[in-house]
N, C-alpha and C. Protein backbone atom coordinates (compact mmCIF):
# COMPACT_ATOMS: atom_id res chain seq x y z
N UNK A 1 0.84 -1.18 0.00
CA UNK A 1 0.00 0.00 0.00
C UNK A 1 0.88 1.25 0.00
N UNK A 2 0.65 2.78 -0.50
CA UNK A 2 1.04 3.68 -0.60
C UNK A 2 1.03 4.42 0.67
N UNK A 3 2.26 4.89 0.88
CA UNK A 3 2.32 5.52 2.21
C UNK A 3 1.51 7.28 1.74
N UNK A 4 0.85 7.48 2.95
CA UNK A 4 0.20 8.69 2.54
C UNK A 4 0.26 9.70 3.80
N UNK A 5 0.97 11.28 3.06
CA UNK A 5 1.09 12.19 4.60
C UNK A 5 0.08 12.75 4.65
N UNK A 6 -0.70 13.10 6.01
CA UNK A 6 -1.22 14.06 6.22
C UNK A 6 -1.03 15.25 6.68
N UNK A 7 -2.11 16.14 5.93
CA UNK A 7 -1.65 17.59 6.15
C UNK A 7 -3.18 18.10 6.31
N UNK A 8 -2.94 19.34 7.01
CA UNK A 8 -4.28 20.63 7.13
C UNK A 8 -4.91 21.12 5.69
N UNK A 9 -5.89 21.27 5.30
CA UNK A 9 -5.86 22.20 4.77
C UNK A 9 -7.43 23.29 4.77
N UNK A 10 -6.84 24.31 4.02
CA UNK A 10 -7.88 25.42 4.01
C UNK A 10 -8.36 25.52 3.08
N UNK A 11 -9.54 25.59 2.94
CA UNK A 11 -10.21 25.87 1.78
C UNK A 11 -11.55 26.33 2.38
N UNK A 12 -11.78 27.20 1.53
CA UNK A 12 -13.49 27.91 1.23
C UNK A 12 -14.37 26.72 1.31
N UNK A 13 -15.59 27.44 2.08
CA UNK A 13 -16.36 26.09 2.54
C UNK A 13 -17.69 26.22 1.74
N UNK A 14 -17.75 27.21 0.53
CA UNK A 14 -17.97 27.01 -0.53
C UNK A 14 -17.92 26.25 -1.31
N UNK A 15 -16.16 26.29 -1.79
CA UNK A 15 -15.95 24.93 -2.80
C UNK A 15 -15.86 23.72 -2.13
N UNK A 16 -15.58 23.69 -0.46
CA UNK A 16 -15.58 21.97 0.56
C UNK A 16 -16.69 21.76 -0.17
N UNK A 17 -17.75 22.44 -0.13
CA UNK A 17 -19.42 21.85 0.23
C UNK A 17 -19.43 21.75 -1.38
N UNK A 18 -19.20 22.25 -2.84
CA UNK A 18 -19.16 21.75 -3.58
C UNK A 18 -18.50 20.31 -4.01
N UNK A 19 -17.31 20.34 -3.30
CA UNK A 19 -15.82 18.82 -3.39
C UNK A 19 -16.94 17.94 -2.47
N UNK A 20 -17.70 18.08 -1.57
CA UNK A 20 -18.10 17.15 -1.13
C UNK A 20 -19.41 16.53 -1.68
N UNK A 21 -20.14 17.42 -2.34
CA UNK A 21 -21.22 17.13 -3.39
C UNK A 21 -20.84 16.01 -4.68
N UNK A 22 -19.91 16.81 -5.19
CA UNK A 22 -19.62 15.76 -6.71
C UNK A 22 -18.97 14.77 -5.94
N UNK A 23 -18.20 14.44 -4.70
CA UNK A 23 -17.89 13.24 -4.18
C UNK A 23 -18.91 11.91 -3.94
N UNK A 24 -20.06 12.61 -2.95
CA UNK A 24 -21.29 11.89 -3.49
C UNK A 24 -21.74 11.49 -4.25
N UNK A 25 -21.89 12.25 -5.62
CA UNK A 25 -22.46 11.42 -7.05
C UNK A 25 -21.22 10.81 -7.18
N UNK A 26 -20.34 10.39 -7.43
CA UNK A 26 -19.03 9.74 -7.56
C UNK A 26 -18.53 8.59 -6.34
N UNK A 27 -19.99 8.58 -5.30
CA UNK A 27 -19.47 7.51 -4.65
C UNK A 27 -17.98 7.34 -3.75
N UNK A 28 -17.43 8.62 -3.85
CA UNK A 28 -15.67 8.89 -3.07
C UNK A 28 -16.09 9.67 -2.28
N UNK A 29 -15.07 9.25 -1.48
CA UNK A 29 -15.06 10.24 0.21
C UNK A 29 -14.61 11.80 -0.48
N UNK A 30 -14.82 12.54 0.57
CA UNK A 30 -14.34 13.69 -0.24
C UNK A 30 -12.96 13.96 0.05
N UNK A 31 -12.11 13.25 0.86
CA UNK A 31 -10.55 13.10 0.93
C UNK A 31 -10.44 12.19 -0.82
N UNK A 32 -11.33 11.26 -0.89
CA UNK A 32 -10.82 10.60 -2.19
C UNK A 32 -10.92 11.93 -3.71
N UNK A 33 -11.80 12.10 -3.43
CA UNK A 33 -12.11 13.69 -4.22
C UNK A 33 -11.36 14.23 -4.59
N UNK A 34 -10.57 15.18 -3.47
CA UNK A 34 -9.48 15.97 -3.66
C UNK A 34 -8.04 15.17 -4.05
N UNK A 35 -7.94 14.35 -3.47
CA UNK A 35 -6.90 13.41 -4.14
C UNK A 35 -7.06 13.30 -5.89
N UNK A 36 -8.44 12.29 -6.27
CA UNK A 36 -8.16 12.40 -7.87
C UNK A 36 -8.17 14.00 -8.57
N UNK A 37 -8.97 14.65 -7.92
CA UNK A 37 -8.57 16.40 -8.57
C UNK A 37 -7.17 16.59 -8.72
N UNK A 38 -6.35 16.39 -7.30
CA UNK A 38 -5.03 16.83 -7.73
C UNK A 38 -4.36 16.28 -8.51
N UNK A 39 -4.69 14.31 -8.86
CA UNK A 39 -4.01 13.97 -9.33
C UNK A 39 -4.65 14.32 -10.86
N UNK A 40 -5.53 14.74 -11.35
CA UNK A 40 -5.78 14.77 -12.24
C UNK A 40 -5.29 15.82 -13.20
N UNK A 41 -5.26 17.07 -12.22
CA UNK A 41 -4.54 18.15 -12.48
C UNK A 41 -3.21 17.95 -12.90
N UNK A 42 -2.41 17.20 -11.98
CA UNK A 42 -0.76 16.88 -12.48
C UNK A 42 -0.95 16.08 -13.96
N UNK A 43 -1.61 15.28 -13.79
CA UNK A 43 -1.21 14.48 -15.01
C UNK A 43 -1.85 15.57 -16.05
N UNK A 44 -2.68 16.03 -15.94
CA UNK A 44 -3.02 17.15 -17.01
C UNK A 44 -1.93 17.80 -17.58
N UNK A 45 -1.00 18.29 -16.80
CA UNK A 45 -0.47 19.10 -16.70
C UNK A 45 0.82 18.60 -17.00
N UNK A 46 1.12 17.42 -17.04
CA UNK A 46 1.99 16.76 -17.45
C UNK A 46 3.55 16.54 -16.43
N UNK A 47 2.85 16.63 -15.22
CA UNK A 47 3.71 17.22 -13.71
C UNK A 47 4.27 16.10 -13.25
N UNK A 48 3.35 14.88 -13.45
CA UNK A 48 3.21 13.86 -12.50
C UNK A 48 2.51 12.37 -13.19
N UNK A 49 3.28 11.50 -13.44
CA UNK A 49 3.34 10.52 -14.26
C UNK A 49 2.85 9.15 -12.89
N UNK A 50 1.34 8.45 -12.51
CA UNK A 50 1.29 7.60 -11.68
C UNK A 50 1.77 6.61 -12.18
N UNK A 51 2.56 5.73 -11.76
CA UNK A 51 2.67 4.23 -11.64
C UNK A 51 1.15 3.36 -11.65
N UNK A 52 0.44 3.38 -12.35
CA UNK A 52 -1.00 3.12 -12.58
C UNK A 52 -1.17 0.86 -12.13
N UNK A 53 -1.62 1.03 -10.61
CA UNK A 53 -1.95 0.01 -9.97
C UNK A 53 -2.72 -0.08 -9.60
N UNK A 54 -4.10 0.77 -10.06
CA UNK A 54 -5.15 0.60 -9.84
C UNK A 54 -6.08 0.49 -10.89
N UNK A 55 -7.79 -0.23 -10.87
CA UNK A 55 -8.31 -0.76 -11.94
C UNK A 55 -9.42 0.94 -12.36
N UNK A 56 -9.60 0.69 -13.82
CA UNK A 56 -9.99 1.58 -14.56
C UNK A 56 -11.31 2.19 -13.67
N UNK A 57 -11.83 1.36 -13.17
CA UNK A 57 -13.18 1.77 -11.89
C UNK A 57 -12.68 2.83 -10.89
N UNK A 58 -11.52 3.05 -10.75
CA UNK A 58 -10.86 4.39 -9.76
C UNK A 58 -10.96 5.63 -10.59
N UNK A 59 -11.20 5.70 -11.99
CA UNK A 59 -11.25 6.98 -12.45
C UNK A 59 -12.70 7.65 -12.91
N UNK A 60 -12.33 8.74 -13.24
CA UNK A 60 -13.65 10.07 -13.10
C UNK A 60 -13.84 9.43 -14.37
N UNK A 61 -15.14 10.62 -14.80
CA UNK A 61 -15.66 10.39 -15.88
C UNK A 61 -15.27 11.05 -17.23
N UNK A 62 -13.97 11.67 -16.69
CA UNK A 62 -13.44 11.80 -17.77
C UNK A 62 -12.37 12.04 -17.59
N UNK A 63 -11.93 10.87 -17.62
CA UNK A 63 -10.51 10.17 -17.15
C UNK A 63 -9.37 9.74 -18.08
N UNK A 64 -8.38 10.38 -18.59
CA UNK A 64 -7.50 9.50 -19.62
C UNK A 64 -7.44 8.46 -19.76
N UNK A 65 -8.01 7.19 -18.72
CA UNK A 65 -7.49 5.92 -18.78
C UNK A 65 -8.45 5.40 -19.81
């Protein structure tokens, strides 16, 4: 399993209460949420290349995989 740090964070409880909405239709915690956002962002972005060990059912709906 992937070691994972935790950290604080801040955010507008605006967009929480939005991140925690589309988490719901998506069935993910809203820690899982913000996780695929960021990761989705890197790989967008071409930042951050995953070692892909997980099955195609872990991604959004509009997901490169």
């Amino acid at each position: 399993m992937i070691k994972k740090k935790a950290f604080a964070l801040r955010i507008d409880p605006e967009k929480l209460k939005a991140i925690e909405k589309w988490a719901a239709d998506e069935f993910r915690s809203t820690n899982g949420q913000i996780e695929w956002l960021i990761d989705h962002a890197l790989r967008k972005a071409g930042r951050f290349k995953r070692r892909d060990n997980r099955t195609s059912s872990d991604s959004g709906p509009d997901s490169e995989n």
